[in-house]
Protein backbone atom coordinates (compact mmCIF):
# COMPACT_ATOMS: atom_id res chain seq x y z
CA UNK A 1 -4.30 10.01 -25.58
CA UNK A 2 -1.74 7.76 -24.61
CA UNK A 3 1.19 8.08 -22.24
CA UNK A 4 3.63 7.02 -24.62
CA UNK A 5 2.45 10.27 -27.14
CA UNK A 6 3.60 12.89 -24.40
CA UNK A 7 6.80 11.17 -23.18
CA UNK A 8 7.68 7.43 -24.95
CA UNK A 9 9.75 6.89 -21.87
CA UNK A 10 6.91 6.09 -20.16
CA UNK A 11 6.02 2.30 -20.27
CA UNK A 12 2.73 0.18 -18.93
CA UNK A 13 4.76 -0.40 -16.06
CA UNK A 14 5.04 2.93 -14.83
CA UNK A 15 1.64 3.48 -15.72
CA UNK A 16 0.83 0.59 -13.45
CA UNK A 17 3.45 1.60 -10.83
CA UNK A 18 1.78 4.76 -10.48
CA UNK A 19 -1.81 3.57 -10.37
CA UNK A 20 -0.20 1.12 -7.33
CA UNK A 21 0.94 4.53 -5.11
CA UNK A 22 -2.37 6.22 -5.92
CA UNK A 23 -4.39 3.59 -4.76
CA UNK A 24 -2.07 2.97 -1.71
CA UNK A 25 -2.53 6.89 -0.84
CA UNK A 26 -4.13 8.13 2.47
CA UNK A 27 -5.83 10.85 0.60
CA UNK A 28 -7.50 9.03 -1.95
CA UNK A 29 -8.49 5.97 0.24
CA UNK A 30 -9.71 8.13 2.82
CA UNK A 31 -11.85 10.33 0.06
CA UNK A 32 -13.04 7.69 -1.99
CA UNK A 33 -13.62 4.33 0.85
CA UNK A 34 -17.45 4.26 -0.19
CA UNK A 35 -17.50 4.69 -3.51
CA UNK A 36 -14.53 2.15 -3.58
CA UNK A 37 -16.47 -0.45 -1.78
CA UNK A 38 -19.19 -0.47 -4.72
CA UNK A 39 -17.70 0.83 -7.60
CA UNK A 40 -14.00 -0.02 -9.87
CA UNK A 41 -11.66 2.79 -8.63
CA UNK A 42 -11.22 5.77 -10.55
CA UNK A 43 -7.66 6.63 -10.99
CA UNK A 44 -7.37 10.91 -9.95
CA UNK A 45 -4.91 12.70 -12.11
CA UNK A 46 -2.01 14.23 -9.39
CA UNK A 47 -1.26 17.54 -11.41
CA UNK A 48 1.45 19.42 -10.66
CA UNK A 49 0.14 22.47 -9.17
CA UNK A 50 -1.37 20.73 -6.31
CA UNK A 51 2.51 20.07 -5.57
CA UNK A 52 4.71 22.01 -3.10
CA UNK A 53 5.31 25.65 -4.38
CA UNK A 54 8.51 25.63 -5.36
CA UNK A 55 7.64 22.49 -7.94
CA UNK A 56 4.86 24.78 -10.02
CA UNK A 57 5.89 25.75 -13.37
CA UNK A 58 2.90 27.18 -14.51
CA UNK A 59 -1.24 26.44 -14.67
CA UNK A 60 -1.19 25.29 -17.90
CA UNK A 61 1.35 22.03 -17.30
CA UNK A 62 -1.64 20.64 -15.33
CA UNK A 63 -2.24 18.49 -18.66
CA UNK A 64 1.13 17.23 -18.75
CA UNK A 65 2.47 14.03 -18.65
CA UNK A 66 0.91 12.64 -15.66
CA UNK A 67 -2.46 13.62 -17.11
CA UNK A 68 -1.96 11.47 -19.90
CA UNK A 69 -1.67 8.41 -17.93
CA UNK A 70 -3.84 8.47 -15.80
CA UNK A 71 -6.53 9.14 -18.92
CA UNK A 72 -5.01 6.12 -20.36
CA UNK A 73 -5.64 4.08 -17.54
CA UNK A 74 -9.33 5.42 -17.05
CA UNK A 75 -11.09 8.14 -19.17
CA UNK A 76 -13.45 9.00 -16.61
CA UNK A 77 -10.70 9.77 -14.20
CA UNK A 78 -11.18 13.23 -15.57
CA UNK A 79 -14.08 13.49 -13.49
CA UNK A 80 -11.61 13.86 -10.62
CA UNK A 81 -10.67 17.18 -11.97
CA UNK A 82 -12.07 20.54 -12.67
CA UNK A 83 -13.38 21.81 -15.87
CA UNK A 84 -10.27 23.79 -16.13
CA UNK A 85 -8.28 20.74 -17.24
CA UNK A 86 -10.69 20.71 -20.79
CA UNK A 87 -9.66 23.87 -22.20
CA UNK A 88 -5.77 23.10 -21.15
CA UNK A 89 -5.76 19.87 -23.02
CA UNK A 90 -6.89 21.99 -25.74
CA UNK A 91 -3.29 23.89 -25.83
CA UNK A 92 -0.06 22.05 -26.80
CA UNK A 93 2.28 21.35 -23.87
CA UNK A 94 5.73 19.92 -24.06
CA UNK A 95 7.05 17.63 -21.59
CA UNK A 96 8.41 19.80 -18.63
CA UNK A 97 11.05 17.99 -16.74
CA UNK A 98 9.49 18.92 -13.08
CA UNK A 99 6.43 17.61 -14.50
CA UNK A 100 8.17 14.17 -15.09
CA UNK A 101 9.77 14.63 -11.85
CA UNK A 102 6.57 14.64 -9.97
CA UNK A 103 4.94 11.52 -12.09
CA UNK A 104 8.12 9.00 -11.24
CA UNK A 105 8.13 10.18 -7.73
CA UNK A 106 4.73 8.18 -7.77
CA UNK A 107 6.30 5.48 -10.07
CA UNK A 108 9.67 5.12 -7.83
CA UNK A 109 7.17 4.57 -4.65
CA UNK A 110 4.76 1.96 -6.78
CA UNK A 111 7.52 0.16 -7.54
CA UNK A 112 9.34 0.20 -4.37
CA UNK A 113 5.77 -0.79 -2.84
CA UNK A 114 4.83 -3.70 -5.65
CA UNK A 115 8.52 -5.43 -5.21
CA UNK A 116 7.96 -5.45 -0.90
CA UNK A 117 4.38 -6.60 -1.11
CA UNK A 118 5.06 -9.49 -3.64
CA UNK A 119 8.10 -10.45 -2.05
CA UNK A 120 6.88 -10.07 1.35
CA UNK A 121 8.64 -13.55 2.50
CA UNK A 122 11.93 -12.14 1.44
CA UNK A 123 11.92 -9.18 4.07
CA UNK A 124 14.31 -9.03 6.83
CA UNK A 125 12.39 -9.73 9.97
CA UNK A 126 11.65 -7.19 12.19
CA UNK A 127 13.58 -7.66 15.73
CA UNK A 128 10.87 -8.42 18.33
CA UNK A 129 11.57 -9.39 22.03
CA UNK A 130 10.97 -13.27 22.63
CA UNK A 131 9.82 -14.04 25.98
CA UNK A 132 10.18 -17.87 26.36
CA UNK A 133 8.10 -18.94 29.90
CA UNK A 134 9.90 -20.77 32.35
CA UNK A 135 8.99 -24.36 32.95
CA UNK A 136 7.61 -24.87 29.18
CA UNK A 137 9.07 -26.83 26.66
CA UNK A 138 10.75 -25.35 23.17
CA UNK A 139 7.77 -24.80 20.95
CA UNK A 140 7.21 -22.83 17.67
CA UNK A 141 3.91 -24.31 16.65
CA UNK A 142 1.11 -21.85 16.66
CA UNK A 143 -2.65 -23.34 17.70
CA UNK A 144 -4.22 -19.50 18.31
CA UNK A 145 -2.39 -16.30 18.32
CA UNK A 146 -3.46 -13.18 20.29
CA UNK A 147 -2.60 -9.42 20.80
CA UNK A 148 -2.16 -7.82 23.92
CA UNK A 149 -4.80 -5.34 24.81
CA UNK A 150 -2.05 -2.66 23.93
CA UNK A 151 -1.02 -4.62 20.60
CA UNK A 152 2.43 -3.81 21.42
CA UNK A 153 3.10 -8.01 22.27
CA UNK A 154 1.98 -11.50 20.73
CA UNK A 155 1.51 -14.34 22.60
CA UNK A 156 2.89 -16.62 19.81
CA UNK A 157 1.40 -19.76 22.08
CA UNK A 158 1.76 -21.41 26.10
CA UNK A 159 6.38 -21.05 25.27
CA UNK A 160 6.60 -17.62 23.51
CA UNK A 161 5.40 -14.03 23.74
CA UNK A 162 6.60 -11.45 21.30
CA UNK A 163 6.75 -8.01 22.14
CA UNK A 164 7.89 -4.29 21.04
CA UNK A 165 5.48 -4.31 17.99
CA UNK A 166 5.60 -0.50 16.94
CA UNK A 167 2.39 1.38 16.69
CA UNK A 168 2.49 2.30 13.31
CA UNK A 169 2.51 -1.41 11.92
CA UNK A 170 -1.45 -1.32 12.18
CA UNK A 171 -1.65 1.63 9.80
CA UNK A 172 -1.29 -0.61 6.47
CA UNK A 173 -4.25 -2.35 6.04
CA UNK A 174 -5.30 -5.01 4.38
CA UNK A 175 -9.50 -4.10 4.11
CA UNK A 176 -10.46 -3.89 7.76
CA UNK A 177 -7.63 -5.06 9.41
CA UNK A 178 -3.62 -4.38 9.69
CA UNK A 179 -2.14 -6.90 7.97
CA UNK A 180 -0.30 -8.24 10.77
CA UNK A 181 -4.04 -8.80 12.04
CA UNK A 182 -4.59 -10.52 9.33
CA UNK A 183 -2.00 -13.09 9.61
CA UNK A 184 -3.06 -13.49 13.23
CA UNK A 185 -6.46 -14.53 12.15
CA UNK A 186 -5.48 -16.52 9.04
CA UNK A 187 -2.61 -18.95 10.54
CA UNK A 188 -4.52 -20.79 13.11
CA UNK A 189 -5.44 -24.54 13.69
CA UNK A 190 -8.98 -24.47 12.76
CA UNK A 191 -11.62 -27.75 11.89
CA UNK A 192 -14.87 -27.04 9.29
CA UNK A 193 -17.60 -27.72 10.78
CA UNK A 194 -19.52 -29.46 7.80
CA UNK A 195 -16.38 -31.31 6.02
CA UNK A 196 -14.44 -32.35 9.25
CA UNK A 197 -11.11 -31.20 7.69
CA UNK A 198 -8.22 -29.54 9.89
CA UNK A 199 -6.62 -26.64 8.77
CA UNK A 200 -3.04 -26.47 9.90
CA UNK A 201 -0.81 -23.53 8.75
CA UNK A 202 2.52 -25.00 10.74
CA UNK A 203 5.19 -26.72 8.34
CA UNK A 204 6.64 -30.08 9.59
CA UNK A 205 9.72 -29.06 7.53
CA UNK A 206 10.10 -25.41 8.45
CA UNK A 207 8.79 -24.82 12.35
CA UNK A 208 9.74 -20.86 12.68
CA UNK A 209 8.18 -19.88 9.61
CA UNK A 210 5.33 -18.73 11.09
CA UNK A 211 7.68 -17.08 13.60
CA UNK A 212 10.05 -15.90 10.94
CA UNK A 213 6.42 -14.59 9.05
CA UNK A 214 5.11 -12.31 11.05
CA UNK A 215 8.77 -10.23 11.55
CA UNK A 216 8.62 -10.14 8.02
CA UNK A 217 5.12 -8.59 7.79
CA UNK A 218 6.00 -6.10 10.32
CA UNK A 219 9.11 -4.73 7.95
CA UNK A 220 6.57 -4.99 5.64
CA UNK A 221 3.97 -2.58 7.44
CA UNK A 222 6.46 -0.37 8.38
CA UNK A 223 7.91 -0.09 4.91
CA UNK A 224 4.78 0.65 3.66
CA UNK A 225 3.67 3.20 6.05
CA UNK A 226 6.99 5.04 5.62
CA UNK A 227 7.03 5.13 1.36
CA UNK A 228 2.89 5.98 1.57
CA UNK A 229 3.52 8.98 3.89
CA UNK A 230 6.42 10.06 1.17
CA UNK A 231 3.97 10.80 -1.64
CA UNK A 232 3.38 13.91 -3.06
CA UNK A 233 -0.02 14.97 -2.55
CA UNK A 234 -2.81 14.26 -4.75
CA UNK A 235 -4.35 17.63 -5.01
CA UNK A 236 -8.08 16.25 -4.88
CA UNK A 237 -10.62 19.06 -5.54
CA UNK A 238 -12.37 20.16 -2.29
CA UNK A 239 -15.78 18.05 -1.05
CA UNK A 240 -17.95 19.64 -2.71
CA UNK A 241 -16.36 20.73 -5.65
């Protein structure tokens, strides 16, 4: 069944915009890590009574809408739900508009979360606190970057420090690490052994981009961390369900 069958409204994009929240949500990254580190991920259907109370409408709507996309983006996503779900599909449901509701809340946050994450350099930078040393000279070129033992400050190189990084910029992660601990590690001089060629992510033409970079990434994180704690919740069955 395609999305488009149960409400036409309903494009690839928003199919695609949704799959981006789910797979962005604490619940089902925290569920699912191992299987997702060896296996595609399975898109879980979010049906509406799993939602707060006063969204229900009924048992029976759990095959609504946002049932048919996810199916559309992966069949076997019905595995993610109960038996239950087969003899609903069974009955004819018409679109119910909370049931909409609840499927562009997911859409509104994909979308919101796609357009930061691709446009990440286009962010407003997050204010930090530069400490310039005394005695050294103006410099914005990065060598090797390092986090405090707190991770609340940056020592950008020997000139600048930043500090007042917020905690919760180390929640979004990108694999293993935060992202901004990513960009630590990735824009640094570094030499290859075997080839002899220099790596050097500072730009002649722009100096405080690298600067101007990691504010950015922080309004990134803490964009992120705000719209994935806004979800609805998934309503994944129980462990051992």
């Amino acid at each position: 069944m395609s999305a488009s069958r149960s409400d036409p409204s309903i494009t690839k994009w928003d199919i695609f915009h949704y799959t981006y929240a789910v797979l962005h949500h604490p619940d089902y990254r925290q569920r699912y890590a191992a299987n997702l580190r060896r296996e595609l991920p399975r898109i879980p259907f979010a049906p509406l009574n799993t939602c707060h109370p006063e969204q229900r409408e009924g048992p029976m709507q759990s095959a609504g809408v946002i049932g048919a996309a996810a199916e559309s983006i992966d069949p076997s996503a019905r595995k993610e739900r109960g038996p239950q779900d087969d003899s609903a599909k069974d009955t004819p449901v018409s679109p119910v508009v909370k049931d909409v509701d609840v499927f562009r809340s997911f859409v509104k946050a994909g979308q919101c979360l796609a357009n930061i994450h691709v446009h990440y350099e286009q962010q407003p930078e997050y204010k930090l606190a530069k400490v310039e040393k005394a005695g050294e000279q103006l410099d914005y070129r990065v060598t090797t970057m390092k986090l405090s033992k707190d991770k609340t400050s940056l020592i950008y190189n020997r000139f600048l420090t930043l500090s007042g990084i917020p905690p919760e910029t180390y929640e979004y992660r990108l694999g293993n690490r935060s992202a901004l601990e990513w960009i630590i590690d990735q824009y640094q001089v570094s030499t290859d052994k075997r080839s002899g060629i220099t790596n050097d992510p500072n730009r002649e033409d722009d100096p405080t981009y690298i600067l101007r970079l990691i504010g950015q990434v922080i309004t990134v994180s803490l964009e992120t961390v705000s719209l994935i704690r806004s979800l609805p919740p998934l309503g994944l069955p129980p462990d051992n369900a």
